[in-house]
Protein backbone atom coordinates (compact mmCIF):
# COMPACT_ATOMS: atom_id res chain seq x y z
CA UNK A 1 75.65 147.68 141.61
CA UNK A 2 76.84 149.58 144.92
CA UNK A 3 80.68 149.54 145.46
CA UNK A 4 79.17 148.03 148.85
CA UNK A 5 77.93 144.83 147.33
CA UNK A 6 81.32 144.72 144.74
CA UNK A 7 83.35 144.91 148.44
CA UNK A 8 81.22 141.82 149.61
CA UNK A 9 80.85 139.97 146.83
CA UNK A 10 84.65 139.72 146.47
CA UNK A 11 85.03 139.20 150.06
CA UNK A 12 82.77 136.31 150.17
CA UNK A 13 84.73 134.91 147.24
CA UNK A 14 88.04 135.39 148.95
CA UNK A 15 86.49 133.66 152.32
CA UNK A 16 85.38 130.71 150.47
CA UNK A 17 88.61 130.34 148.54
CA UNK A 18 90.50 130.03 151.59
CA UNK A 19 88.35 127.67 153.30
CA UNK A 20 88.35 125.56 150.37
CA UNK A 21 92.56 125.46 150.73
CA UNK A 22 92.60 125.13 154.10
CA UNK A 23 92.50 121.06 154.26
CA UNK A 24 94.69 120.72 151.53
CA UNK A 25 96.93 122.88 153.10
CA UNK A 26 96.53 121.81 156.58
CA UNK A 27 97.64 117.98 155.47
CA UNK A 28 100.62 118.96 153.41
CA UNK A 29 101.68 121.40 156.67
CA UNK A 30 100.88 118.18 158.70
CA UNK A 31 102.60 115.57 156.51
CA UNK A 32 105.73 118.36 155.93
CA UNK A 33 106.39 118.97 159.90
CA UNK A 34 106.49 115.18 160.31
CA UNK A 35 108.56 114.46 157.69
CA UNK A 36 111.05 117.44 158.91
CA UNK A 37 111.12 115.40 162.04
CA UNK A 38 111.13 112.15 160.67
CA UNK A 39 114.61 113.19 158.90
CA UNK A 40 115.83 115.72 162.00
CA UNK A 41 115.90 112.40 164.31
CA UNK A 42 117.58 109.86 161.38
CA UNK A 43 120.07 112.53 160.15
CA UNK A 44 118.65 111.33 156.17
CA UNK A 45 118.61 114.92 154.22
CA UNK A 46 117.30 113.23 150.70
CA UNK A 47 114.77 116.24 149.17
CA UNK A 48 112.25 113.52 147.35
CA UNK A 49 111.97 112.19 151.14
CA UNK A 50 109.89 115.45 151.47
CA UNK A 51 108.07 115.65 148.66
CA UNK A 52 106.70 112.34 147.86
CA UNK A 53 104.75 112.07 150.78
CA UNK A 54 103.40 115.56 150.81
CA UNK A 55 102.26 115.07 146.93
CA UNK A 56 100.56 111.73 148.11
CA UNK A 57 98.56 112.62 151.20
CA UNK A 58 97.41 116.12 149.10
CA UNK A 59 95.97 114.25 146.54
CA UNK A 60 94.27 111.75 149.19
CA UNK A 61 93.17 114.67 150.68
CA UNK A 62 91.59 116.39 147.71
CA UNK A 63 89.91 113.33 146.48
CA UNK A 64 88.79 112.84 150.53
CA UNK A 65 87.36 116.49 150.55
CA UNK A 66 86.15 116.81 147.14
CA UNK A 67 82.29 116.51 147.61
CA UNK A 68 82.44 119.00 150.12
CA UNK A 69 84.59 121.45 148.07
CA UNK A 70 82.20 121.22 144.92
CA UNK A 71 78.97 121.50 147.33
CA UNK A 72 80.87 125.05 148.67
CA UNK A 73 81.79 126.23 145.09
CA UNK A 74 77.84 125.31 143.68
CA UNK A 75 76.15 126.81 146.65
CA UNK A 76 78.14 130.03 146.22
CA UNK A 77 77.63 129.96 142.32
CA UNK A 78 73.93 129.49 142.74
CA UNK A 79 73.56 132.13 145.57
CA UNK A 80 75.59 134.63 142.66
CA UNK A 81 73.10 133.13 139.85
CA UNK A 82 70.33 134.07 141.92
CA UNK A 83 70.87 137.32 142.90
CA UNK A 84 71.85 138.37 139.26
CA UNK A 85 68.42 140.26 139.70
CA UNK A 86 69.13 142.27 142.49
CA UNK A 87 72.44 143.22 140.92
CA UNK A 88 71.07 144.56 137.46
CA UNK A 89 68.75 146.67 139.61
């Protein structure tokens, strides 16, 4: 095992974890700035106003992307499986 492959092996793994956040992340960002102005123009400052929502639409979110998530994490886990060969070499 080159330091090469180590280098892209955990860059692969670090581009796949991010893409996997980035929905989840993207609708809480969404759901957070419209909340922020959903409060800015009615003055209300209650914190759970925030967070409800945000905890909500994640979840809807995960269970939305979910299929697509596991399909990234199994093709990556197979492609590692399978080269397990080239890697003992």
């Amino acid at each position: 095992m080159t330091p090469e492959f180590v280098i892209s092996l955990g860059s692969e793994a670090i581009q796949l974890a991010l893409l996997l956040a980035l929905p989840l992340l993207g609708v809480g960002l969404a759901v957070g700035l419209f909340i922020a102005v959903l409060q800015a123009t009615t003055q209300i400052q209650e914190m759970t106003l925030s967070f409800v929502p945000k905890i909500v639409c994640v979840l809807l979110a995960l269970l939305a992307a979910s299929p697509w998530m596991l399909s990234k994490i199994a093709n990556f886990t197979s492609q590692l499986i399978l080269s397990i060969p080239q890697i003992i070499k």
